[in-house]
C-alpha atoms as a PDB file:
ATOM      1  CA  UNK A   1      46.562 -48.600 -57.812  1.00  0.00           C
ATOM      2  CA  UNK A   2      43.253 -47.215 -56.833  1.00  0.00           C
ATOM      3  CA  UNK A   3      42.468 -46.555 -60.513  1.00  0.00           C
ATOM      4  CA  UNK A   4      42.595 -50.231 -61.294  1.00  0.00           C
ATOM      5  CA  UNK A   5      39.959 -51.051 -58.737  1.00  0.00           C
ATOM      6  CA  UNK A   6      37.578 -48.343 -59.328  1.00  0.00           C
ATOM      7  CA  UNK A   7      37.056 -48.697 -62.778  1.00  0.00           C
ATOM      8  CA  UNK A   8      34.145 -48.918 -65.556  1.00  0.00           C
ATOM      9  CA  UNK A   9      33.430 -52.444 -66.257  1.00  0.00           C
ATOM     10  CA  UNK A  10      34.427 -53.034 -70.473  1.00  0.00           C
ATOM     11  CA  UNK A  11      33.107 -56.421 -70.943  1.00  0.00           C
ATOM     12  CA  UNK A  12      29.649 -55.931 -71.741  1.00  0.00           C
ATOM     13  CA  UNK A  13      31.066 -53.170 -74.304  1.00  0.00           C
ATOM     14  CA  UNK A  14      33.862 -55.760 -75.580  1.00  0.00           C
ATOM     15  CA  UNK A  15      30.877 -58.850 -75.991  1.00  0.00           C
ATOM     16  CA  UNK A  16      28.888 -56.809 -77.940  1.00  0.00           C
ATOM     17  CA  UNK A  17      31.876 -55.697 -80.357  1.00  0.00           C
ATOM     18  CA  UNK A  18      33.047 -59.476 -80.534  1.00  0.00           C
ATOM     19  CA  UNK A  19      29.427 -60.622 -80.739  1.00  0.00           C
ATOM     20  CA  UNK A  20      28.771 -58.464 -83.515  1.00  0.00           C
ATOM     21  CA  UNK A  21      26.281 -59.382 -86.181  1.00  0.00           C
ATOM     22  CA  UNK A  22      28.415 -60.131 -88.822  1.00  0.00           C
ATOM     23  CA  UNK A  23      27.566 -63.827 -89.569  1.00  0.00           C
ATOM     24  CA  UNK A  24      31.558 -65.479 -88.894  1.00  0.00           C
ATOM     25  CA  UNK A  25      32.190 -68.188 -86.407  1.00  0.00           C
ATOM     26  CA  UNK A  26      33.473 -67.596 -83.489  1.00  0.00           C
ATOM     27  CA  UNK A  27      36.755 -69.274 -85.039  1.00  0.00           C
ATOM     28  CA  UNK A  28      37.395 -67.452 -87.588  1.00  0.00           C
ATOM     29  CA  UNK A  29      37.125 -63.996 -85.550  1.00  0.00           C
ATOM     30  CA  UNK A  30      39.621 -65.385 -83.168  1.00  0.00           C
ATOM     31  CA  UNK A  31      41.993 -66.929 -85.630  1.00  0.00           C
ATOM     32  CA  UNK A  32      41.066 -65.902 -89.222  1.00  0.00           C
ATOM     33  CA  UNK A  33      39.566 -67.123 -92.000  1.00  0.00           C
ATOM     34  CA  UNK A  34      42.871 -68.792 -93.944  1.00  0.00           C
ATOM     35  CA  UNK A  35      44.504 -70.325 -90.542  1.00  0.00           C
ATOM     36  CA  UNK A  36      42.133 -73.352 -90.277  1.00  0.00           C
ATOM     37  CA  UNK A  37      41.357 -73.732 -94.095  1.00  0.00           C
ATOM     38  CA  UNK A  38      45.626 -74.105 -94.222  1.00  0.00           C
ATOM     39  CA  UNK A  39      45.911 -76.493 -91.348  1.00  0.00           C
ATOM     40  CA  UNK A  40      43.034 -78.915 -92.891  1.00  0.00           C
ATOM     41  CA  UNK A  41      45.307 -78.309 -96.619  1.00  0.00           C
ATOM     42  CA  UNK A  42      48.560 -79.511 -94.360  1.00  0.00           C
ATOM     43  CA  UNK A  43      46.685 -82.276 -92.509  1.00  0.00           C
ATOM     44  CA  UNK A  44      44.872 -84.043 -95.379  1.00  0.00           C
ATOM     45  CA  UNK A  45      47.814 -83.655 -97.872  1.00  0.00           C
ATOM     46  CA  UNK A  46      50.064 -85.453 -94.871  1.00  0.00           C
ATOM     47  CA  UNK A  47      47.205 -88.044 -94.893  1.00  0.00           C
ATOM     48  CA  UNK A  48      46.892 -88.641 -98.355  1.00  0.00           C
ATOM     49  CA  UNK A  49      50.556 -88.880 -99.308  1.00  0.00           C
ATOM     50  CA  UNK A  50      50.692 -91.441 -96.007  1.00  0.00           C
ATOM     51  CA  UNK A  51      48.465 -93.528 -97.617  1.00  0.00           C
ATOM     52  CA  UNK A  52      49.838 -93.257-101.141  1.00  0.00           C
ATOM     53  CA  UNK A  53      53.041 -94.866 -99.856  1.00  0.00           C
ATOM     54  CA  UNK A  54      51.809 -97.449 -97.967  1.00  0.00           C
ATOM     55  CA  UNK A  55      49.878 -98.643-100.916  1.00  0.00           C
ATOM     56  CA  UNK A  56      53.053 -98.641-102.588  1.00  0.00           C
ATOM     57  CA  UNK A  57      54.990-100.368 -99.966  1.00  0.00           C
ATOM     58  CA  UNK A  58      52.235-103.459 -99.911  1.00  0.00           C
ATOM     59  CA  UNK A  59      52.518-103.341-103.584  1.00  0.00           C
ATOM     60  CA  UNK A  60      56.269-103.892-103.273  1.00  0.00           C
ATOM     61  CA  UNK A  61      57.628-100.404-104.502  1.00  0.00           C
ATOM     62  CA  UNK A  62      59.483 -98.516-102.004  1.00  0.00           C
ATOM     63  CA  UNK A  63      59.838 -95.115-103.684  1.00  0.00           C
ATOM     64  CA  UNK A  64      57.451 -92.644-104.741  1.00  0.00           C
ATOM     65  CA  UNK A  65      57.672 -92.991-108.390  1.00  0.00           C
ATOM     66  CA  UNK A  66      58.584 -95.910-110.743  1.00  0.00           C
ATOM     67  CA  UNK A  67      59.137 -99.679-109.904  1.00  0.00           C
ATOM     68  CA  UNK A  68      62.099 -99.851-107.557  1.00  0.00           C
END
């Protein structure tokens, strides 16, 4: 147990490996660079076919293709 108390500090080595000059946001180290681009696909897709059907619904058509 004494090991874990007397030990080197890492975080100032860890910050400056995260903190790296490599020009990506501090999102896309942590999560990636196709994780949020994929979400924002899934959300606006949801949104958009949402309010694709409820323009057809006030128009009267309650499927998503044809008249009826």
């Amino acid at each position: 147990m004494a090991g874990f108390l007397n030990r080197e500090n890492r975080v100032p080595h860890y910050q400056r490996v995260f903190q790296g000059a490599d020009n990506l946001r501090l999102w896309e180290k942590a999560r990636g660079r196709f994780i949020i681009p994929a979400y924002k696909v899934v959300l606006f897709t949801s949104f958009g076919s949402s309010m694709y059907m409820m323009f057809r619904m006030v128009l009267g058509h309650k499927t998503w293709f044809g008249k009826n």
